[in-house]
N, C-alpha and C. Protein backbone atom coordinates (compact mmCIF):
# COMPACT_ATOMS: atom_id res chain seq x y z
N UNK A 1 5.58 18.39 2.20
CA UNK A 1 6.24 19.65 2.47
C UNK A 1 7.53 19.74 1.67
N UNK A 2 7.57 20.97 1.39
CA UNK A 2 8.90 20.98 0.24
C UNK A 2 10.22 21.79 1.59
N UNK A 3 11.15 20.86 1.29
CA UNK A 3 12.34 21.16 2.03
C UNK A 3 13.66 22.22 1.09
N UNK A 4 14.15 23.52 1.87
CA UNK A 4 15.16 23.50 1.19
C UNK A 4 16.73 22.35 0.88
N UNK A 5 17.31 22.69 -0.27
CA UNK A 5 18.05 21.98 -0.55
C UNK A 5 19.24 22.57 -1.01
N UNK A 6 20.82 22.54 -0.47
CA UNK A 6 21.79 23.08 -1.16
C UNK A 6 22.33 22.25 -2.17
N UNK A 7 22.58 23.04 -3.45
CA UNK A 7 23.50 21.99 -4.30
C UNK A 7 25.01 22.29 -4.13
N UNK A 8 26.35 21.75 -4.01
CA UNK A 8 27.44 22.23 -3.78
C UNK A 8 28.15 21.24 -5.03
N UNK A 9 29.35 21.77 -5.57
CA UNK A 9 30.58 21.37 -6.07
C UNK A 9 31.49 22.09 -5.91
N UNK A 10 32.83 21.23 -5.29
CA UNK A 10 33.85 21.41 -5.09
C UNK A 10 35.01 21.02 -6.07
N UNK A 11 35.85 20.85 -6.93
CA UNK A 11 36.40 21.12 -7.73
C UNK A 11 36.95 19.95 -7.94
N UNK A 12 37.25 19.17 -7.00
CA UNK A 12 37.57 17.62 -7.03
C UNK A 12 36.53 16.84 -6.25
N UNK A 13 34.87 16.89 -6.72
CA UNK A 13 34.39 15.91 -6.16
C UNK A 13 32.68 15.98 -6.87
N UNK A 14 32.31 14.63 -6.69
CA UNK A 14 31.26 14.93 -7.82
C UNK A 14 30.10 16.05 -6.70
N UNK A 15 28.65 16.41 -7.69
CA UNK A 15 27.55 17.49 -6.92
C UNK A 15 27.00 16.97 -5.65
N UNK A 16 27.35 17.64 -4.32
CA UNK A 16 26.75 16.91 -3.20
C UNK A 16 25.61 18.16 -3.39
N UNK A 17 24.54 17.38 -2.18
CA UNK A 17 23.22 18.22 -2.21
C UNK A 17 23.45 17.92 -0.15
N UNK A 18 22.87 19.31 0.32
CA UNK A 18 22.96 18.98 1.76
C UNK A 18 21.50 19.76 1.81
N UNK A 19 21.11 19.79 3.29
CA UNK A 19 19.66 20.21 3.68
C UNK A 19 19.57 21.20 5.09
N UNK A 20 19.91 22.30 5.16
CA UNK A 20 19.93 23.08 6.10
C UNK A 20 19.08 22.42 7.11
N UNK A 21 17.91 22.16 7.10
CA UNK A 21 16.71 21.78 8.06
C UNK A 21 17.11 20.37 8.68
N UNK A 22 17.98 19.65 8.15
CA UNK A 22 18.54 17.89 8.33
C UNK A 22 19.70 17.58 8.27
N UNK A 23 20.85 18.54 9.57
CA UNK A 23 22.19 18.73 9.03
C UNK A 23 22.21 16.77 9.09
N UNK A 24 23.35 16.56 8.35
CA UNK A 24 24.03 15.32 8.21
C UNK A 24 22.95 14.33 7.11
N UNK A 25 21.91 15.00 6.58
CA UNK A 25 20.96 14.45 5.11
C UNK A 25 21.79 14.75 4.16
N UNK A 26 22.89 13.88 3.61
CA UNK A 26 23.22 14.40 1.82
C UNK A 26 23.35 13.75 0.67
N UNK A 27 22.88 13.69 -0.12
CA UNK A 27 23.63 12.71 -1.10
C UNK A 27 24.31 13.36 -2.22
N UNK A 28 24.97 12.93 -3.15
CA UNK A 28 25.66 13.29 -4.16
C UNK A 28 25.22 12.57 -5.39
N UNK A 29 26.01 13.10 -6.70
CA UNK A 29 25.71 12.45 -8.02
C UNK A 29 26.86 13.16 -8.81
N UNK A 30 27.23 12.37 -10.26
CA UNK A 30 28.32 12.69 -10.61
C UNK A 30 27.52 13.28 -11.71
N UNK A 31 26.50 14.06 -12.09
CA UNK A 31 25.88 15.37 -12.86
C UNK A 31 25.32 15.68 -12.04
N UNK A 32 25.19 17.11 -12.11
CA UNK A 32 24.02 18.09 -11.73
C UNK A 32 22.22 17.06 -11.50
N UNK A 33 22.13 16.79 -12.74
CA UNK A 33 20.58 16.11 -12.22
C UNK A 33 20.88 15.08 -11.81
N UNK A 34 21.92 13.95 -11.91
CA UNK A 34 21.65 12.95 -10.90
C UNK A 34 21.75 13.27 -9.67
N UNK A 35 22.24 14.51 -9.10
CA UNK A 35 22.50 14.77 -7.75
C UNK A 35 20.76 15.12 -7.18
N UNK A 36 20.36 16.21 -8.07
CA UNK A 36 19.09 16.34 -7.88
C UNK A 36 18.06 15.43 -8.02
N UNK A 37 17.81 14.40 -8.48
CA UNK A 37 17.03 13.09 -8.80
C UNK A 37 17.07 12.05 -7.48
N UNK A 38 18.19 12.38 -7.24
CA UNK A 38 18.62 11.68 -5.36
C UNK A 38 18.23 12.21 -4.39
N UNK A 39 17.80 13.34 -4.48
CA UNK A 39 17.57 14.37 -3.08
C UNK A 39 15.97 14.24 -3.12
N UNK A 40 15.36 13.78 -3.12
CA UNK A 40 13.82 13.38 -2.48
C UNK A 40 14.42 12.41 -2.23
N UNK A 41 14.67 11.31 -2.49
CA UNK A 41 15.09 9.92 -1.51
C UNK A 41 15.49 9.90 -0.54
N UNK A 42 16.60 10.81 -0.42
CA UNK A 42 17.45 10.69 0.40
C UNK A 42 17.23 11.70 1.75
N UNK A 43 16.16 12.67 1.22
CA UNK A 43 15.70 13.11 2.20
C UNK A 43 14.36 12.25 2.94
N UNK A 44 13.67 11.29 2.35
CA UNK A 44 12.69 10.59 3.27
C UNK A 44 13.29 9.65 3.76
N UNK A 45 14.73 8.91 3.48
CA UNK A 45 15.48 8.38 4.29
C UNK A 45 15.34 8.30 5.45
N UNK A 46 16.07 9.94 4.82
CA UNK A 46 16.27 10.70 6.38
C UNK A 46 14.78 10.74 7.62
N UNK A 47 14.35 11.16 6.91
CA UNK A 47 13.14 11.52 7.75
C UNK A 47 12.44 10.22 8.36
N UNK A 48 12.57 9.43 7.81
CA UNK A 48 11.84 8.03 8.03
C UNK A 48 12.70 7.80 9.54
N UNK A 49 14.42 7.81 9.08
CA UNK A 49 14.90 7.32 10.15
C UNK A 49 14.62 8.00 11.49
N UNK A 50 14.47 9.51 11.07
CA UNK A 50 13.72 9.86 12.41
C UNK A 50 12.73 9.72 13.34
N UNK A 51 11.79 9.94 12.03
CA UNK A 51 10.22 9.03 12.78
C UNK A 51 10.41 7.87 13.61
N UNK A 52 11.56 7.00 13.17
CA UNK A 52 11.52 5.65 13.56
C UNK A 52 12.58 5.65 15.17
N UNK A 53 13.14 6.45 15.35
CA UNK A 53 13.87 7.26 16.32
C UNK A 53 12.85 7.81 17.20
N UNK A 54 11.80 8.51 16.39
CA UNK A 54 11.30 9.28 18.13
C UNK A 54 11.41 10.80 17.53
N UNK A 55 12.15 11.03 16.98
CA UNK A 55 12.60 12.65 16.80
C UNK A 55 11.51 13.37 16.41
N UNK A 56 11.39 14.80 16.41
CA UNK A 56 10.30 15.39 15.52
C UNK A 56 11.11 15.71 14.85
N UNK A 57 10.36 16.04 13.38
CA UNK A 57 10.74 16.94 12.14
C UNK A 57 10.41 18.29 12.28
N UNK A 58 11.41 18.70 11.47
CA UNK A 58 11.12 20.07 11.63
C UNK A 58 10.37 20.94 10.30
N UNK A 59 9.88 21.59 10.91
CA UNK A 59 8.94 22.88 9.80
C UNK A 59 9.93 22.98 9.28
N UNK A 60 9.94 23.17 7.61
CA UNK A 60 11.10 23.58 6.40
C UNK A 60 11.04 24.95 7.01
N UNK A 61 12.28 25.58 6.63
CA UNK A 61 12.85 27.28 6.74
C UNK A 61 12.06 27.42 5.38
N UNK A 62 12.44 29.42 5.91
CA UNK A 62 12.16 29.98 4.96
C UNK A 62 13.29 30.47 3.70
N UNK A 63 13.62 30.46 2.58
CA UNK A 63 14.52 31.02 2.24
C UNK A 63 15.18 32.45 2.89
N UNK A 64 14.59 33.46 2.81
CA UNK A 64 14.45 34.70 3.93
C UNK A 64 15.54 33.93 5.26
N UNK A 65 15.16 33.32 5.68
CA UNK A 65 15.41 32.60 7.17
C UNK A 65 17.07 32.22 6.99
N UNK A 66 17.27 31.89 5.58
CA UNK A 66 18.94 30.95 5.42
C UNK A 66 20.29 31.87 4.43
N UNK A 67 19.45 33.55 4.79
CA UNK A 67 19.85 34.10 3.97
C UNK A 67 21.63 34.41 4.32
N UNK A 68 21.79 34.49 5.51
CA UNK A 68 22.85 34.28 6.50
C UNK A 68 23.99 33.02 6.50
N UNK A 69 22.93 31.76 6.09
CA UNK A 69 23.36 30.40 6.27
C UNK A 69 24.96 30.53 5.68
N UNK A 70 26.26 30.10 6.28
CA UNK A 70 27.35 30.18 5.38
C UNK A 70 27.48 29.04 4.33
N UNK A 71 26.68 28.11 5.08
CA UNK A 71 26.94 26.84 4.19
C UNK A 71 26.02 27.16 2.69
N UNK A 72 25.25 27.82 2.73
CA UNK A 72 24.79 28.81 1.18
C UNK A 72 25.62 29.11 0.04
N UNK A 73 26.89 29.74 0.63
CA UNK A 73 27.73 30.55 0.01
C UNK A 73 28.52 29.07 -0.92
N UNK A 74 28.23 29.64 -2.42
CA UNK A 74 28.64 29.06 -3.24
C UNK A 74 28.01 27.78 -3.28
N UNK A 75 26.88 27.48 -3.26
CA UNK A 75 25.31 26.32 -3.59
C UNK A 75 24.54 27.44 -4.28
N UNK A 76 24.13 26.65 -4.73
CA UNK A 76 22.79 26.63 -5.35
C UNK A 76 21.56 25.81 -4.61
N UNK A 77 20.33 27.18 -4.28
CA UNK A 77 19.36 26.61 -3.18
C UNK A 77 18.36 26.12 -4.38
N UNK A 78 17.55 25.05 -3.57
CA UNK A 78 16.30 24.30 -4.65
C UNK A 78 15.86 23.72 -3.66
N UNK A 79 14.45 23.85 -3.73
CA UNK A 79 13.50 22.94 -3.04
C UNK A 79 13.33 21.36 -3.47
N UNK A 80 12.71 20.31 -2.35
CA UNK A 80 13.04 18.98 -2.74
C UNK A 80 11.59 18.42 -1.53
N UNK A 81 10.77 17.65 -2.30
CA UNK A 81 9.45 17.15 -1.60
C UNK A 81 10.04 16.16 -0.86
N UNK A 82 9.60 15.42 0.02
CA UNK A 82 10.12 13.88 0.13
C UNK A 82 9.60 13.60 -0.46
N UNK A 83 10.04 12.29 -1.08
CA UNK A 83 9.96 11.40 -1.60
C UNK A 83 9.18 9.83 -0.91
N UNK A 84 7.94 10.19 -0.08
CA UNK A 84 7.43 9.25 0.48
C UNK A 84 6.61 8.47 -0.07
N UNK A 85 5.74 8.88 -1.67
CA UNK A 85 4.68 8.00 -2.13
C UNK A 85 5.72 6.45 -2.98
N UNK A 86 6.97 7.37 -3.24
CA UNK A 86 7.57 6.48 -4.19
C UNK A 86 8.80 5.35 -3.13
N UNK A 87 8.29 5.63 -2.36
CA UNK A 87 9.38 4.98 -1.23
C UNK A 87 8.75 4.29 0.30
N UNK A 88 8.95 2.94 0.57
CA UNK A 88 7.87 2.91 1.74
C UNK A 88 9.14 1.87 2.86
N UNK A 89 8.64 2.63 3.72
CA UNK A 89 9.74 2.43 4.78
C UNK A 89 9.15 1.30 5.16
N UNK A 90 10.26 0.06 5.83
CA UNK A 90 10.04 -1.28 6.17
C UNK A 90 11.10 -1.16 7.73
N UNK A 91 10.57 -1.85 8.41
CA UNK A 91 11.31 -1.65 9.72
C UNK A 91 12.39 -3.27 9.76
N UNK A 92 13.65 -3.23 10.09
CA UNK A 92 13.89 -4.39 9.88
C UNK A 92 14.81 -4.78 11.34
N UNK A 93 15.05 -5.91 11.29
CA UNK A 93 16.17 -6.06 12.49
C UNK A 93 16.92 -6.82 12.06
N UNK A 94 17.90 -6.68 12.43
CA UNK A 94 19.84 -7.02 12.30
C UNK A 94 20.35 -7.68 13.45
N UNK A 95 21.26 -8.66 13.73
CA UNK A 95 22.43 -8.48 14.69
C UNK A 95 23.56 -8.20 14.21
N UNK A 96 24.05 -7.83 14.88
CA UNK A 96 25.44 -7.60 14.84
C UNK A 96 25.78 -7.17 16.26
N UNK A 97 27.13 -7.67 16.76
CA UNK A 97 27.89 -7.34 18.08
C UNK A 97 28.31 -5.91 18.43
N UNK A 98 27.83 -6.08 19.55
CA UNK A 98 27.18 -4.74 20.65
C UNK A 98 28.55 -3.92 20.14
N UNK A 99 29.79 -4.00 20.08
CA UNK A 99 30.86 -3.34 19.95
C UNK A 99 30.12 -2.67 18.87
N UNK A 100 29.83 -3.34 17.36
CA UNK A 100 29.86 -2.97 16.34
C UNK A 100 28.80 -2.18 16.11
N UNK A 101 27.39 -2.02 17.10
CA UNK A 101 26.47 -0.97 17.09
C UNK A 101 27.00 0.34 17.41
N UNK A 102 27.77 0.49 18.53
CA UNK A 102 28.43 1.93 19.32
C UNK A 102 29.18 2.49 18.28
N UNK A 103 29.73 1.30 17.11
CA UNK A 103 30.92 2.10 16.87
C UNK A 103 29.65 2.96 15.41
N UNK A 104 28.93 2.20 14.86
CA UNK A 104 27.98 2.70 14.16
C UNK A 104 27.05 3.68 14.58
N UNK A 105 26.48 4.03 15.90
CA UNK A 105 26.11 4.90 16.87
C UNK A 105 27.19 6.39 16.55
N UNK A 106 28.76 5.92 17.13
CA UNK A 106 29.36 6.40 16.62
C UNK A 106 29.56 7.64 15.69
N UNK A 107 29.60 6.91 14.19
CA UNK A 107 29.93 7.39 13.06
C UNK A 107 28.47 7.98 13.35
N UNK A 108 27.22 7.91 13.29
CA UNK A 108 26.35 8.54 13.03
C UNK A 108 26.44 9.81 13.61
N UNK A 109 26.43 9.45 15.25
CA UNK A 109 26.42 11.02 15.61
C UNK A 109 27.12 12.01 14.96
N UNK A 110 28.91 11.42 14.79
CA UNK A 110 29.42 12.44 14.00
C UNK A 110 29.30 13.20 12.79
N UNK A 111 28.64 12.51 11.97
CA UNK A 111 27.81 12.56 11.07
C UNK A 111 26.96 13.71 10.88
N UNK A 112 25.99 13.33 12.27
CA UNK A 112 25.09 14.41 12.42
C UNK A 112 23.76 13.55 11.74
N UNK A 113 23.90 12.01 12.22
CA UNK A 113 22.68 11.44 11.33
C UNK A 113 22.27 10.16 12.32
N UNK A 114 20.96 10.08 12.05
CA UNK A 114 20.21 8.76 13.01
C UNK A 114 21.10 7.21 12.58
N UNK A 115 20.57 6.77 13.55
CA UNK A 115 21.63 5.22 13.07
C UNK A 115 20.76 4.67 11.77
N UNK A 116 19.40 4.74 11.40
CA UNK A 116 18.87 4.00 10.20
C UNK A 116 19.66 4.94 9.15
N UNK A 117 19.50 5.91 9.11
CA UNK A 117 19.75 6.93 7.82
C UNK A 117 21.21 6.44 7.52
N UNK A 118 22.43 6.43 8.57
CA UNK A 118 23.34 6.01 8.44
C UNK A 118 23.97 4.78 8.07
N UNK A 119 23.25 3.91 8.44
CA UNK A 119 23.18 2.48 8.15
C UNK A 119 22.59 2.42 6.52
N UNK A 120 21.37 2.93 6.19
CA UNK A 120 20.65 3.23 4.53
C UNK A 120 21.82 3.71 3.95
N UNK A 121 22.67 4.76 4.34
CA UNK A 121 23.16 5.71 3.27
C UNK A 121 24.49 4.64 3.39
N UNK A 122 25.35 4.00 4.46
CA UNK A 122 26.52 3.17 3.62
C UNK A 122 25.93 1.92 2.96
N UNK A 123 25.14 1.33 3.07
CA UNK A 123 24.84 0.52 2.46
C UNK A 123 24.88 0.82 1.05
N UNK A 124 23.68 1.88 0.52
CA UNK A 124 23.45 2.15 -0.44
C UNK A 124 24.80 2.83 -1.68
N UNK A 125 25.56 3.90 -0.92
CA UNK A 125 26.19 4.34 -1.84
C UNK A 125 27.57 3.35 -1.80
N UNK A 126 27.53 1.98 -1.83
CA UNK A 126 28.36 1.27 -3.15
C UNK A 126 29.82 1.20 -2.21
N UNK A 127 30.31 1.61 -0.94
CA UNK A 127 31.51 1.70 -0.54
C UNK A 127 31.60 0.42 0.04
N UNK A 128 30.77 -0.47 0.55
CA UNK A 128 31.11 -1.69 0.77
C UNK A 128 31.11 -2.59 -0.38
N UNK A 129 30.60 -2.21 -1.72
CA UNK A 129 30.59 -3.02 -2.60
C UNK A 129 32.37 -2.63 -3.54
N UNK A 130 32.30 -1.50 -3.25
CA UNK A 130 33.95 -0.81 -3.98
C UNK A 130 35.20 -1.78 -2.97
N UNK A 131 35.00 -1.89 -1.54
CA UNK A 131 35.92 -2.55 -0.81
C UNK A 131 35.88 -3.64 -0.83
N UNK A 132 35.08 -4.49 -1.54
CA UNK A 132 34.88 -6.01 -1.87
C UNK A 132 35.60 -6.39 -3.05
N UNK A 133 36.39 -5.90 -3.27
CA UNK A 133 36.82 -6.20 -4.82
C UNK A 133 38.17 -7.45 -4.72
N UNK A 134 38.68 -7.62 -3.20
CA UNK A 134 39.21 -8.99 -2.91
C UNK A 134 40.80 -8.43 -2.40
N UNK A 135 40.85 -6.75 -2.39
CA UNK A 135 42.50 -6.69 -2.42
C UNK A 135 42.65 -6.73 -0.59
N UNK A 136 41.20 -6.42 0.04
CA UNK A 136 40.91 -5.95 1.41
C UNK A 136 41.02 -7.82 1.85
N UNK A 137 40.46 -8.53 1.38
CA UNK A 137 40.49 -10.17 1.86
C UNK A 137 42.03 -10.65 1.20
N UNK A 138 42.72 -10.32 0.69
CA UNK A 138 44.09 -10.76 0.70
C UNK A 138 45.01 -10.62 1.72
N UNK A 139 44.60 -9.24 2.27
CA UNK A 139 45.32 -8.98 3.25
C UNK A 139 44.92 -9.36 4.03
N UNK A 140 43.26 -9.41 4.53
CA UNK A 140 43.43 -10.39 5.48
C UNK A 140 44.27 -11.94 5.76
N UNK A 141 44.09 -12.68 5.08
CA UNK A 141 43.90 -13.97 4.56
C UNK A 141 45.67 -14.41 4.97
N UNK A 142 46.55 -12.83 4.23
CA UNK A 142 47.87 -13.32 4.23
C UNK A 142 48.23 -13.02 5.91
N UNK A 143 47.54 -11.96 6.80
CA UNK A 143 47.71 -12.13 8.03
C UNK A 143 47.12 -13.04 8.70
N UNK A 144 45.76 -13.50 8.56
CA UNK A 144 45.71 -14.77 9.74
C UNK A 144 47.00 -16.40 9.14
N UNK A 145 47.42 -16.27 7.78
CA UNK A 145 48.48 -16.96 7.60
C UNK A 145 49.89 -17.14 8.41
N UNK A 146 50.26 -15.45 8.37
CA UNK A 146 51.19 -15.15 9.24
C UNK A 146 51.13 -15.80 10.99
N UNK A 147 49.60 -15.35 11.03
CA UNK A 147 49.37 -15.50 12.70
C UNK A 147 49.51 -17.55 12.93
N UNK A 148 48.58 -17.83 12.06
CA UNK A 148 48.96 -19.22 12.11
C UNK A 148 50.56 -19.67 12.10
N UNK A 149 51.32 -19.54 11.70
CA UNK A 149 52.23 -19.86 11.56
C UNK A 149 53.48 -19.44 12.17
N UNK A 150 53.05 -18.26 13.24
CA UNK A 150 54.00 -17.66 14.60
C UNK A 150 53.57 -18.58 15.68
N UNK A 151 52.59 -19.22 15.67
CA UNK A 151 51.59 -19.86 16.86
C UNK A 151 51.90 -20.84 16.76
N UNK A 152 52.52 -21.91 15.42
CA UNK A 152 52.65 -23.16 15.30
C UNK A 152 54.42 -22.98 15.47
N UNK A 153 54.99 -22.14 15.23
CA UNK A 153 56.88 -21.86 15.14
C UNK A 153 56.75 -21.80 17.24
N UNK A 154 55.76 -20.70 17.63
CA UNK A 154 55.54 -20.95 19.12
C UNK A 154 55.48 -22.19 20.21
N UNK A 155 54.27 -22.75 19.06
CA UNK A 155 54.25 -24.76 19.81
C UNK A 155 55.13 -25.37 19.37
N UNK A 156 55.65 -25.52 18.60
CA UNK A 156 57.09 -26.75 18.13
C UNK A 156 58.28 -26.16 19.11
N UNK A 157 58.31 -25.11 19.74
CA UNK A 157 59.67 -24.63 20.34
C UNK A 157 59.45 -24.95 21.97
N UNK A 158 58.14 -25.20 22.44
CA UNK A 158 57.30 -25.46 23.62
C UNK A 158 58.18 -27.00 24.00
């Protein structure tokens, strides 16, 4: 089924693509076609994570139907297939501490996105790999230093 698709640019930020039918489905690209080259993926993402949720999908709109839509105004509409022959969903399991699911629960809802889709989409677009670059572990590193060393100035005064 072919889904509509908005293309948007904003003046300081590269082409996001959003999906009337899948609020919180978007990805971006820093050209026009890489933005579009992303949007079947990122819409069976999406959709996968739903299936895998429970949710139903919904029947694509009609153009006619989104003629109203505000989020229209100033996109460019284009249709987008999923992307399911070229993509095959694998179910996986994780731990991580119960705190750290809610707060990921969290961000999704606000989002407006299932916890897989949400979990796929930071992974994928590179922001944990951009915050790894060592300036985020310095600072750690120089505070548990600090903490060590209020704790040991604490016991010698004991």
């Amino acid at each position: 089924m072919d889904y509509i698709a908005y293309l948007h640019k904003d003046s300081k930020s590269d082409f996001g693509v959003s999906f009337p039918d899948f609020p919180g489905c978007v990805t971006a690209g820093k050209s026009l076609d890489e933005a579009r080259r992303k949007a079947p993926e990122a819409l069976a993402f999406h959709i996968a994570g739903m299936l895998e949720d429970g949710e139903k999908i919904p029947k694509p709109s009609k153009m006619d139907d989104l003629a109203g839509d505000p989020n229209r105004e100033n996109a460019v509409a284009f249709l987008v297939t999923a992307d399911f022959d070229k993509t095959k969903t694998v179910r996986v399991n994780i731990t991580a501490r119960e705190n750290q699911i809610e707060m990921i629960d969290r961000l999704a809802r606000r989002a407006g996105m299932t916890r897989s889709a949400y979990m796929v989409q930071s992974a994928t677009s590179g922001v944990a790999f951009k915050k790894r670059d060592g300036s985020g572990r310095r600072i750690i590193n120089a505070r548990a230093k600090q903490v060590k060393s209020t704790k040991r100035k604490e016991n010698q005064g004991s």
